[in-house]
N, C-alpha and C. Protein backbone atom coordinates (compact mmCIF):
# COMPACT_ATOMS: atom_id res chain seq x y z
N UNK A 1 4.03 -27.73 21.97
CA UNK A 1 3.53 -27.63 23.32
C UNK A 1 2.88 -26.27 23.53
N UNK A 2 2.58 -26.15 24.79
CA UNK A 2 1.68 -24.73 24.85
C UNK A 2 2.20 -23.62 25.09
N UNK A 3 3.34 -23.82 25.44
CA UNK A 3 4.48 -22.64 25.74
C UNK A 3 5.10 -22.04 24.08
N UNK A 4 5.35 -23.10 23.32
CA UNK A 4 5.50 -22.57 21.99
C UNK A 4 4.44 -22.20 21.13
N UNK A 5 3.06 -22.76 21.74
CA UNK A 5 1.93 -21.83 20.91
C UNK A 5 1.63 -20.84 21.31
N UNK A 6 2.16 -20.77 22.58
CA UNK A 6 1.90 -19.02 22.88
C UNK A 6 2.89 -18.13 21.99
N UNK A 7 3.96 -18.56 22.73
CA UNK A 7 5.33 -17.76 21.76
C UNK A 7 4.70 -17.55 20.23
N UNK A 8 4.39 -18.48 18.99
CA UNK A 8 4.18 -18.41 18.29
C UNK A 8 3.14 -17.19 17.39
N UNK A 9 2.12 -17.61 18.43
CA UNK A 9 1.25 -16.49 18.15
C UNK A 9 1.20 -15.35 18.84
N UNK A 10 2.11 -15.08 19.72
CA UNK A 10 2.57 -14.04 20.31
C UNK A 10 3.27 -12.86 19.28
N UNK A 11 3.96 -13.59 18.54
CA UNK A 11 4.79 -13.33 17.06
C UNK A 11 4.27 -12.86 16.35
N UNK A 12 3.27 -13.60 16.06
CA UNK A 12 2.62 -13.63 14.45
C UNK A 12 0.96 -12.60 14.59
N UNK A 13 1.06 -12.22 15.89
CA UNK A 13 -0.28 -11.08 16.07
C UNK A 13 0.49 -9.79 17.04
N UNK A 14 2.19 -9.82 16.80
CA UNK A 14 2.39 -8.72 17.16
C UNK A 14 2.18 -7.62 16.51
N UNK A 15 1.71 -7.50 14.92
CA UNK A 15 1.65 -6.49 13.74
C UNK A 15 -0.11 -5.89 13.62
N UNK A 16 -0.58 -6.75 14.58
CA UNK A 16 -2.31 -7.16 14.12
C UNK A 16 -2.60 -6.48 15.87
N UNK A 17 -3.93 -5.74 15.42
CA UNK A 17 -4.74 -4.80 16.74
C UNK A 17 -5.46 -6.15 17.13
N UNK A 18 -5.43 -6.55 17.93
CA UNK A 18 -6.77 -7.28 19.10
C UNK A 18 -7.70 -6.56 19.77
N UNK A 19 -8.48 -7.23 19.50
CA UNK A 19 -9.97 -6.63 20.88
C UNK A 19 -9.11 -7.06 22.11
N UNK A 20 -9.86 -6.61 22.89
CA UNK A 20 -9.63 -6.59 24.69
C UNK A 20 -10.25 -7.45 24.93
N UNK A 21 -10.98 -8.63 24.12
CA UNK A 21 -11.56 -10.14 24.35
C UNK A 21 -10.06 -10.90 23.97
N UNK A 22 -9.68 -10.56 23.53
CA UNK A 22 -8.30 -11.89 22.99
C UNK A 22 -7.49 -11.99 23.78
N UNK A 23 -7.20 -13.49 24.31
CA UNK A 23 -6.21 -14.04 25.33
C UNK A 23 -5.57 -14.98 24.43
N UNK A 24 -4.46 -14.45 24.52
CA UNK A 24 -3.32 -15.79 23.66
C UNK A 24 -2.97 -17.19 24.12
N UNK A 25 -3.18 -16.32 25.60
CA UNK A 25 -3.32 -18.05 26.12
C UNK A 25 -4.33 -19.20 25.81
N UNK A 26 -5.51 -18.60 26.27
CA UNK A 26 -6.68 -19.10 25.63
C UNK A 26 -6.47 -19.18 24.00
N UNK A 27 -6.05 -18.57 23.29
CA UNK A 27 -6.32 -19.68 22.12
C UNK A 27 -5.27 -20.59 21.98
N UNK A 28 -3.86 -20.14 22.20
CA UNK A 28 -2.84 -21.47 22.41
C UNK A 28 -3.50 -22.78 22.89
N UNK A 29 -4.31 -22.74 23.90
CA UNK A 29 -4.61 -23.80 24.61
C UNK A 29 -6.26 -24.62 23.86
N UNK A 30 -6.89 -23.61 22.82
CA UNK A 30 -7.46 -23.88 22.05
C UNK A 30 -7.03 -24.52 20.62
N UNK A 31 -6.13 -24.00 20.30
CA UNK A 31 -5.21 -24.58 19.20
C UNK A 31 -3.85 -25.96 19.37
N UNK A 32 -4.60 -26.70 20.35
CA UNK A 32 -3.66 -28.18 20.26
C UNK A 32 -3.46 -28.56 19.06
N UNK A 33 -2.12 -29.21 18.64
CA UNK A 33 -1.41 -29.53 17.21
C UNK A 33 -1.34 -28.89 16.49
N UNK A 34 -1.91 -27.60 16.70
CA UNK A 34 -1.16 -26.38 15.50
C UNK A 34 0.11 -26.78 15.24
N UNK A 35 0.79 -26.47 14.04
CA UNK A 35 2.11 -25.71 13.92
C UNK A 35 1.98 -24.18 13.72
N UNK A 36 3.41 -23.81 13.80
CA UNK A 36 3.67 -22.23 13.96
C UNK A 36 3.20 -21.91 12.24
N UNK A 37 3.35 -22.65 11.17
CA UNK A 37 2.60 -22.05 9.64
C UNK A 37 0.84 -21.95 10.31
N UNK A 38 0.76 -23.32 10.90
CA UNK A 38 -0.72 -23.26 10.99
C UNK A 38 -1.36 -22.22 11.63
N UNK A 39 -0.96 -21.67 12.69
CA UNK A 39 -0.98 -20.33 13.89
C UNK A 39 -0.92 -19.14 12.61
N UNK A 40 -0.16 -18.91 11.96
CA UNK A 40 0.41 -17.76 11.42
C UNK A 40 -0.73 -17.67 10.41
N UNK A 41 -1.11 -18.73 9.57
CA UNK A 41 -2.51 -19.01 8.84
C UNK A 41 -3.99 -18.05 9.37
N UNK A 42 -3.71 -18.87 10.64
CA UNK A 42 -5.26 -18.53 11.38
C UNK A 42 -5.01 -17.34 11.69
N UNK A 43 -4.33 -16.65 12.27
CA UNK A 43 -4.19 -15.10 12.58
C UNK A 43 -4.36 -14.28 11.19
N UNK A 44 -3.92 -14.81 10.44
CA UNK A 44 -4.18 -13.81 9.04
C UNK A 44 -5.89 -14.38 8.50
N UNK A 45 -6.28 -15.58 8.81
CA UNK A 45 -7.85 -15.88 8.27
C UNK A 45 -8.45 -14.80 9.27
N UNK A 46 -7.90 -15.13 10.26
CA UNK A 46 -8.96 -13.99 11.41
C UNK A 46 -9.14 -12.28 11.56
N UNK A 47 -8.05 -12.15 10.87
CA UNK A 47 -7.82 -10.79 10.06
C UNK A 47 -8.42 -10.65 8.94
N UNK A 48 -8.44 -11.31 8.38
CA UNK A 48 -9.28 -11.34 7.06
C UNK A 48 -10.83 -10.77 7.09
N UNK A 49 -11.43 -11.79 8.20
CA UNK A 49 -12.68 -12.24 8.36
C UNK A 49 -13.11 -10.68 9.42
N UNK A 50 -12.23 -9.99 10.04
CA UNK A 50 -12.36 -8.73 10.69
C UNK A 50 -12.75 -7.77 9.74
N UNK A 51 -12.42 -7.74 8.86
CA UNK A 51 -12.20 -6.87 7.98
C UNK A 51 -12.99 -7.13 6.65
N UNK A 52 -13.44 -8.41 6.48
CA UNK A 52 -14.62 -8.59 6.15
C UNK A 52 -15.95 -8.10 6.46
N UNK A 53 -16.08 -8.49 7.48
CA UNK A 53 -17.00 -8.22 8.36
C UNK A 53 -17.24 -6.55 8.42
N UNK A 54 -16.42 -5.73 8.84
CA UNK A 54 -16.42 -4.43 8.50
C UNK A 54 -15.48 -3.95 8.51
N UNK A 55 -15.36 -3.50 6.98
CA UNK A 55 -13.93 -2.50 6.76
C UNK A 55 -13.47 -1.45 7.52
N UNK A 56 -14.10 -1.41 8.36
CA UNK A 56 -13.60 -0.24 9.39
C UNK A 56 -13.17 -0.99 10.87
N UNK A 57 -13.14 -2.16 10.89
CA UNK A 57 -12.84 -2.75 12.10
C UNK A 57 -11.35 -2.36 12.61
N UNK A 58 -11.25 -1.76 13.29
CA UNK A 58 -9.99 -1.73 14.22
C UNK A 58 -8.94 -2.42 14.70
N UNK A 59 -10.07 -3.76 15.07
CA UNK A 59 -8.80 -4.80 16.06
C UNK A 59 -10.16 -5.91 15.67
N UNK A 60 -8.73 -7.13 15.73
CA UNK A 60 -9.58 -8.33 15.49
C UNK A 60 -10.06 -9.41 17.20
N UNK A 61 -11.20 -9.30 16.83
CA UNK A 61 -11.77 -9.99 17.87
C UNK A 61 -11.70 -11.43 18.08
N UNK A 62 -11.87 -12.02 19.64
CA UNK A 62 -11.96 -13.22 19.73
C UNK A 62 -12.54 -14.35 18.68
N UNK A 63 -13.92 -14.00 18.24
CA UNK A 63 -14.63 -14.89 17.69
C UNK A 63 -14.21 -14.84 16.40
N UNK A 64 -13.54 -13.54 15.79
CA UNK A 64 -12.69 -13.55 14.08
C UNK A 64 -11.69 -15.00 14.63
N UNK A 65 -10.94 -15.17 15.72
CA UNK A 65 -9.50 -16.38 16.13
C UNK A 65 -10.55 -17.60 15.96
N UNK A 66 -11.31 -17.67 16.82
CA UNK A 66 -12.40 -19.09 16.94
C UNK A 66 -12.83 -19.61 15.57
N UNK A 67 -13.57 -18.44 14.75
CA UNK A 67 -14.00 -19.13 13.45
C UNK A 67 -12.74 -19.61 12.88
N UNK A 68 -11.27 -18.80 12.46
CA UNK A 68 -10.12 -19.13 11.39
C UNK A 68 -9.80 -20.26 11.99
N UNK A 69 -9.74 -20.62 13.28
CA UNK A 69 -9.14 -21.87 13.88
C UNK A 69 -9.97 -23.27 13.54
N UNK A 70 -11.48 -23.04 13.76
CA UNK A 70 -12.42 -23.87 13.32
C UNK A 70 -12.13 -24.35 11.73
N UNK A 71 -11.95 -23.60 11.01
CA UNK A 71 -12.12 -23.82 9.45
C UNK A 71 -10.87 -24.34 9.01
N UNK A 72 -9.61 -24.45 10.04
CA UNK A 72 -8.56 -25.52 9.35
C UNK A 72 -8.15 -26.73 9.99
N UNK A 73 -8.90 -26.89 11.21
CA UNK A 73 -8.92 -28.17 11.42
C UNK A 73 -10.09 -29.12 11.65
């Protein structure tokens, strides 16, 4: 439900910098049928893809969550 995808990824991007675009709510409510592996997945693809993008990135942005979420379901 959406109360545990918040919790979830509340968790699993407490270790990880966000932009000041990222609402957890908003992606909880973007991520219907996740599980908590699947959540924990996408936060580390979206980290990935930050840091791809430029090794000096700070905090991972909205659109790093949108693409990792796109690419596993």
């Amino acid at each position: 439900d959406l109360a545990g995808r918040i919790e979830a990824l509340r968790v699993h991007t407490r270790d990880v910098s966000l932009a000041h675009d990222v609402n957890i709510d908003e992606l909880a409510s973007i991520a219907v049928g996740y599980t908590g592996a699947e959540l924990r997945h996408a936060v580390k693809e979206a980290a990935l893809a930050a840091l791809r993008e430029d090794m000096s990135a700070e905090a991972v942005r909205r659109d790093h969550f949108v693409t990792a979420m796109s690419k596993q379901k």
